[in-house]
Protein backbone atom coordinates (compact mmCIF):
# COMPACT_ATOMS: atom_id res chain seq x y z
CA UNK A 1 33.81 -42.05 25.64
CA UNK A 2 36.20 -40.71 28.43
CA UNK A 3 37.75 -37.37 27.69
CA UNK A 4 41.65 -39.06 26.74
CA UNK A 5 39.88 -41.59 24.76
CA UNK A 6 38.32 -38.46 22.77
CA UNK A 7 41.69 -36.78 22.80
CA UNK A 8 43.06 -39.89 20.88
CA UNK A 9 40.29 -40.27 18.68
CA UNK A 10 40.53 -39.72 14.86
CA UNK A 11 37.17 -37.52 15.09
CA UNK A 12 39.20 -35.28 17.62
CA UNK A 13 42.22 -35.09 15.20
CA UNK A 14 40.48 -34.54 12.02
CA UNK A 15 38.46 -31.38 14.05
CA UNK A 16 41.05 -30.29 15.23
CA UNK A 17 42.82 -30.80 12.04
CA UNK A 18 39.72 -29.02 10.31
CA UNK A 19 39.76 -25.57 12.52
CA UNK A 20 43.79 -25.40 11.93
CA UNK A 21 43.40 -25.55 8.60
CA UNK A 22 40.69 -22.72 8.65
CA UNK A 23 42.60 -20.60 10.27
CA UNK A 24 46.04 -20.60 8.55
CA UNK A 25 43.45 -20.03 5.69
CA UNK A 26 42.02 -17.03 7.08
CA UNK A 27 45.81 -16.02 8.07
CA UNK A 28 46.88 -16.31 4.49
CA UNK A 29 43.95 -14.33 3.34
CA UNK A 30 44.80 -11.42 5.88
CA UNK A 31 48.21 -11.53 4.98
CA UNK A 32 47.85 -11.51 1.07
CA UNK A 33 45.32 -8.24 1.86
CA UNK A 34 48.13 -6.96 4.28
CA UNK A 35 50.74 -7.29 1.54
CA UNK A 36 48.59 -5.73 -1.29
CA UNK A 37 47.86 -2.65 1.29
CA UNK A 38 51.37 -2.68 2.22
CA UNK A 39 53.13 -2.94 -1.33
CA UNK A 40 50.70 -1.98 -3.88
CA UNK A 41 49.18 0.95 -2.31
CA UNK A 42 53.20 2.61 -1.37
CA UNK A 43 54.07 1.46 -5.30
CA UNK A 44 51.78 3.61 -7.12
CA UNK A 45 52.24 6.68 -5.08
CA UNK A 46 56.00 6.04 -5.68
CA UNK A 47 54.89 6.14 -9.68
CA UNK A 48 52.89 8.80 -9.56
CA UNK A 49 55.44 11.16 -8.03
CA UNK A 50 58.23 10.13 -10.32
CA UNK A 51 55.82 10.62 -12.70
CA UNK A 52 54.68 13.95 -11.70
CA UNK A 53 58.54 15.10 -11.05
CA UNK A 54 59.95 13.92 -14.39
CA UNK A 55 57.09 16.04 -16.16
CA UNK A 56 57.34 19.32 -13.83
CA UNK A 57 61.33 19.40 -14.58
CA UNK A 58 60.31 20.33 -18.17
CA UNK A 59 57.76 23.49 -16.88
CA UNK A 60 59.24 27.20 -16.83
CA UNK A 61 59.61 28.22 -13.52
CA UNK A 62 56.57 30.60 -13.58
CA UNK A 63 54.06 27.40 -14.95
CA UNK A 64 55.74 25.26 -12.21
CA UNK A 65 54.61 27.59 -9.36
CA UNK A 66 51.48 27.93 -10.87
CA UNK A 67 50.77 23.99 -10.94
CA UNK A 68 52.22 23.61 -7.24
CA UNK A 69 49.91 26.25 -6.20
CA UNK A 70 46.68 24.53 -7.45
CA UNK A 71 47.91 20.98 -5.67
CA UNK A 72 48.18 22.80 -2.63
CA UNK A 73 45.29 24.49 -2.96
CA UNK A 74 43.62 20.83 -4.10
CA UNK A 75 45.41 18.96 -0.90
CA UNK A 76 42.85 19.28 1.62
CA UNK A 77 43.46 16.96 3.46
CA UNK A 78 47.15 18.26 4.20
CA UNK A 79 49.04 15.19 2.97
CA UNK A 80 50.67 16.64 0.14
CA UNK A 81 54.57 17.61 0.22
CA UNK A 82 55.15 20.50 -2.34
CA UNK A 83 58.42 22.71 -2.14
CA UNK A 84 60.45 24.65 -4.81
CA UNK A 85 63.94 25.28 -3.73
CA UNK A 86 67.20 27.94 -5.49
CA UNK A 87 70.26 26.33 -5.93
CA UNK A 88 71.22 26.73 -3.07
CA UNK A 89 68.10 25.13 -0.99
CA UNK A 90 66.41 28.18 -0.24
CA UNK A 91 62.54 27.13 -0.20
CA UNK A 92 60.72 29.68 -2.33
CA UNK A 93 57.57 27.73 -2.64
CA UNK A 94 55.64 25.23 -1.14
CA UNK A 95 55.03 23.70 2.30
CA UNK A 96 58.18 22.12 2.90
CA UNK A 97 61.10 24.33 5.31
CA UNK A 98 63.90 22.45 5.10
CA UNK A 99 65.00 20.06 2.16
CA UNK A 100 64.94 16.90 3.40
CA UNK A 101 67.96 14.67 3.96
CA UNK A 102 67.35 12.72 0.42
CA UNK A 103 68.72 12.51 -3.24
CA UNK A 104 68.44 14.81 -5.32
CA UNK A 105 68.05 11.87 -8.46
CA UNK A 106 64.27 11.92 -9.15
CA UNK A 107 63.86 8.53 -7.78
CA UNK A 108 61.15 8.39 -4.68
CA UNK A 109 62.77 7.69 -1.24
CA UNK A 110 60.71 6.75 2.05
CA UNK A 111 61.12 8.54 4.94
CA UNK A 112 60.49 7.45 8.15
CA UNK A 113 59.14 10.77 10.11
CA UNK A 114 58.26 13.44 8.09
CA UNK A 115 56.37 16.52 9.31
CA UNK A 116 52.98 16.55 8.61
CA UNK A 117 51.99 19.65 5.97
CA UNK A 118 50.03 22.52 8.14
CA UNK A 119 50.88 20.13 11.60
CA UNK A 120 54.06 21.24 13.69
CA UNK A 121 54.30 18.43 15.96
CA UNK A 122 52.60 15.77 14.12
CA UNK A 123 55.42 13.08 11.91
CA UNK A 124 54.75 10.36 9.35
CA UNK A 125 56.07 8.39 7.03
CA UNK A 126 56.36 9.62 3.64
CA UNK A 127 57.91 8.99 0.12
CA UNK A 128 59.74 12.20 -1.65
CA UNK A 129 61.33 12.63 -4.92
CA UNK A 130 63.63 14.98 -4.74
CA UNK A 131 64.50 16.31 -9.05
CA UNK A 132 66.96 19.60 -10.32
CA UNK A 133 65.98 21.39 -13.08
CA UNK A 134 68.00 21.66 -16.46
CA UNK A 135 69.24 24.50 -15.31
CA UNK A 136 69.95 23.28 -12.16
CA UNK A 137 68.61 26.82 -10.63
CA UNK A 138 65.63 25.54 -8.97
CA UNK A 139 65.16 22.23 -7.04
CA UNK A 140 61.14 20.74 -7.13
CA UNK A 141 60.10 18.39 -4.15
CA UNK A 142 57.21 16.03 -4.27
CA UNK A 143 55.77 14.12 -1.75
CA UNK A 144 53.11 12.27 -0.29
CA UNK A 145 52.10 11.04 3.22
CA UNK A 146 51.46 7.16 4.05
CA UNK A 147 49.65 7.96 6.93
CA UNK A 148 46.68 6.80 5.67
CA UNK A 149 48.36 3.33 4.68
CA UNK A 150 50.13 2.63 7.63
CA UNK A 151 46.34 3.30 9.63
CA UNK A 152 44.89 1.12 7.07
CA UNK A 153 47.37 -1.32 7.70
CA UNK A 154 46.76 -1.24 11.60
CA UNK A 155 42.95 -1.30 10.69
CA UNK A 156 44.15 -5.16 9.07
CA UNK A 157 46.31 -5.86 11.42
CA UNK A 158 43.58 -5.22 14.30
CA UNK A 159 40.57 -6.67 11.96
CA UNK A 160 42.67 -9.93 12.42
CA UNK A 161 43.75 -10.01 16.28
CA UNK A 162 39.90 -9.77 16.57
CA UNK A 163 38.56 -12.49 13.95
CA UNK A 164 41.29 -15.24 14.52
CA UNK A 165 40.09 -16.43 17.65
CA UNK A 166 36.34 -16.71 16.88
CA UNK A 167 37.14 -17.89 13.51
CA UNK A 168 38.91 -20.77 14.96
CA UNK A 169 36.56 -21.50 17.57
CA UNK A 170 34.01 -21.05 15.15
CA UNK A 171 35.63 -23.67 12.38
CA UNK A 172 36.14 -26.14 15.81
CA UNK A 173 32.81 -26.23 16.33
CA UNK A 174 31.16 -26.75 12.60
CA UNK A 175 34.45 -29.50 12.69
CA UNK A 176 33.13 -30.97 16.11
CA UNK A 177 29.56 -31.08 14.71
CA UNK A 178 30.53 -33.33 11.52
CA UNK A 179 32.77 -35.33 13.71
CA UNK A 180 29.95 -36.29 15.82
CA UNK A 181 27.80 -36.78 12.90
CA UNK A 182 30.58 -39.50 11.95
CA UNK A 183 30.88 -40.97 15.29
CA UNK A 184 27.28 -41.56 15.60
CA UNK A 185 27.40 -43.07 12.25
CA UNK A 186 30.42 -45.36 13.08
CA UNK A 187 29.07 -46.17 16.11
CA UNK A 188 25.74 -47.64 14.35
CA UNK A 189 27.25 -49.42 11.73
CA UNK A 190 29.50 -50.58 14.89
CA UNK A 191 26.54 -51.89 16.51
CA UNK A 192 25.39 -53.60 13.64
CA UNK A 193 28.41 -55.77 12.84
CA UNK A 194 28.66 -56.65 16.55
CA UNK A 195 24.68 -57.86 15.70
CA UNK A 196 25.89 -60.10 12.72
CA UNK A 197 29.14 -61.58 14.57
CA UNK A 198 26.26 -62.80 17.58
CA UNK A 199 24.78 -64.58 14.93
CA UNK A 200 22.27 -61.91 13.18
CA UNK A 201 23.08 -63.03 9.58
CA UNK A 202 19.62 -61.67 8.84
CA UNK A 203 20.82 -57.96 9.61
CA UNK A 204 22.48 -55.63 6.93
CA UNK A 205 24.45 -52.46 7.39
CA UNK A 206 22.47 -49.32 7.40
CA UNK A 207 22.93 -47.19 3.87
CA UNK A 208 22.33 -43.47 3.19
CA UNK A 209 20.13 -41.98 0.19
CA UNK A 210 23.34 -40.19 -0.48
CA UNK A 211 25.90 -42.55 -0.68
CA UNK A 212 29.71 -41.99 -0.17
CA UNK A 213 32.98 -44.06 0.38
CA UNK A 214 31.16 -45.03 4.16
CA UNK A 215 28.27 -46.64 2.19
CA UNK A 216 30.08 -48.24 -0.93
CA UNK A 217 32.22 -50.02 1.95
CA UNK A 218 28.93 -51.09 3.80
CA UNK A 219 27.04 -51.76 0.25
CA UNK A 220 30.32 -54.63 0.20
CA UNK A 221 30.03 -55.90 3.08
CA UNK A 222 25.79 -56.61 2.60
CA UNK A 223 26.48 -58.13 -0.72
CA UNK A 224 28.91 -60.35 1.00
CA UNK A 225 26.72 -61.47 3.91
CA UNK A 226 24.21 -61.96 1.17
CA UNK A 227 26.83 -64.37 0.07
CA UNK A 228 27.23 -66.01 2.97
CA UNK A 229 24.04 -66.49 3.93
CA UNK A 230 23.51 -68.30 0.25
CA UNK A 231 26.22 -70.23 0.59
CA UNK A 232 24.82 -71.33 4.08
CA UNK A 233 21.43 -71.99 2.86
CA UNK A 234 23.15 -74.18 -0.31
CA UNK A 235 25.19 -76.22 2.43
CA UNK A 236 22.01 -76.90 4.90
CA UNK A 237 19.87 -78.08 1.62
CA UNK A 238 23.13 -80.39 0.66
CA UNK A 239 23.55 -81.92 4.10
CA UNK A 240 19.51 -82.52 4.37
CA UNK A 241 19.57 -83.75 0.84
CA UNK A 242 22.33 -86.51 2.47
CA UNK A 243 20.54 -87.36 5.04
């Protein structure tokens, strides 16, 4: 078979068919894993910390320095925002300078380039809830880096620049192996009708031991010939039974 001819085949199309579908598969997979990193992961550290907030607004001031002392001294990896600011937004506790450009509504907010706790030049994303006490004398900050998300979600996004070639290349060639499989199959069962129209009534189409649509079809067709050839044999007795 010349190389257009295999271009146009239905083998060629069904392979290439095969490997397409494989890898908008493997796409969708990547992506639903890309979404849950993206979405599920940011969603519960949103929870927690409106969580966390909600419950430290109810602490005296001297319990709430106490518990934002032990999460700093807990947070070592350094990705931990933890600030206590006066009324005015004076920082008297924590490792926060500055009070962030957020609401102050106990609802968690994403920032785009946050300083790093314990890092002076390094910046990340991060979600704060900002929350006023009752008395509105001292202002709590909470807050957590998504650094480790967003390299989790480059760790994805790299995991599939590298797999999406060789898993298409890879589902091409298991889809060019069963494609020839089929050809050569065809291409018997081909040379066995050809046999039968030169006059090879005798001949029936090859069947497997594990029989699909293929060998139903060919099962037809021998039960047919079978047929034939009995009608045949009935008309040669008649017309030597005449003469």
């Amino acid at each position: 078979m010349r190389v257009p001819e295999a271009f146009r085949s239905s083998a060629f199309r069904a392979t290439f068919a095969f490997a397409v579908a494989t890898t908008i598969a493997t796409l969708i997979i990547f992506g639903f894993v890309y979404l849950q990193i993206t979405t599920a992961d940011e969603d519960r550290v949103r929870a927690i910390l409106v969580d966390e907030a909600s419950k430290g607004a109810d602490y005296t001031e001297a319990e709430l320095e106490r518990a934002l002392e032990l999460r700093l001294t807990r947070d070592l990896r350094r990705l931990d925002y933890v600030a206590l600011f006066d009324s005015a937004g004076n920082p008297k506790l924590g490792n926060v300078p500055h009070l962030p450009d957020i609401p102050v509504d106990g609802k968690s907010h994403l920032i785009a380039n946050e300083r790093l706790p314990g890092a002076a030049d390094r910046y990340e994303p991060a979600v704060l809830v900002a929350r006023r006490r009752a008395d509105g004398g001292v202002l709590l900050l909470l807050g957590r880096s998504l650094s480790d998300s967003y390299a989790l979600r480059a760790t994805v996004i790299s995991a599939l620049a590298t797999a999406i070639l060789p898993t298409f290349v890879l589902a091409r060639a298991i889809g060019m192996r069963l494609a020839r499989r089929m050809t050569r199959r065809l291409a018997a069962l081909h040379e066995t009708i050809a046999r039968i129209m030169q006059g090879g009534l005798q001949l029936r189409l090859p069947l497997r031991k594990s029989p699909d649509e293929i060998d139903q079809l060919s099962r037809d067709v021998n039960v047919m010939l079978d047929e034939i050839v009995r009608l045949m044999a009935g008309a040669q007795r008649r017309r030597e039974y005449r003469a």
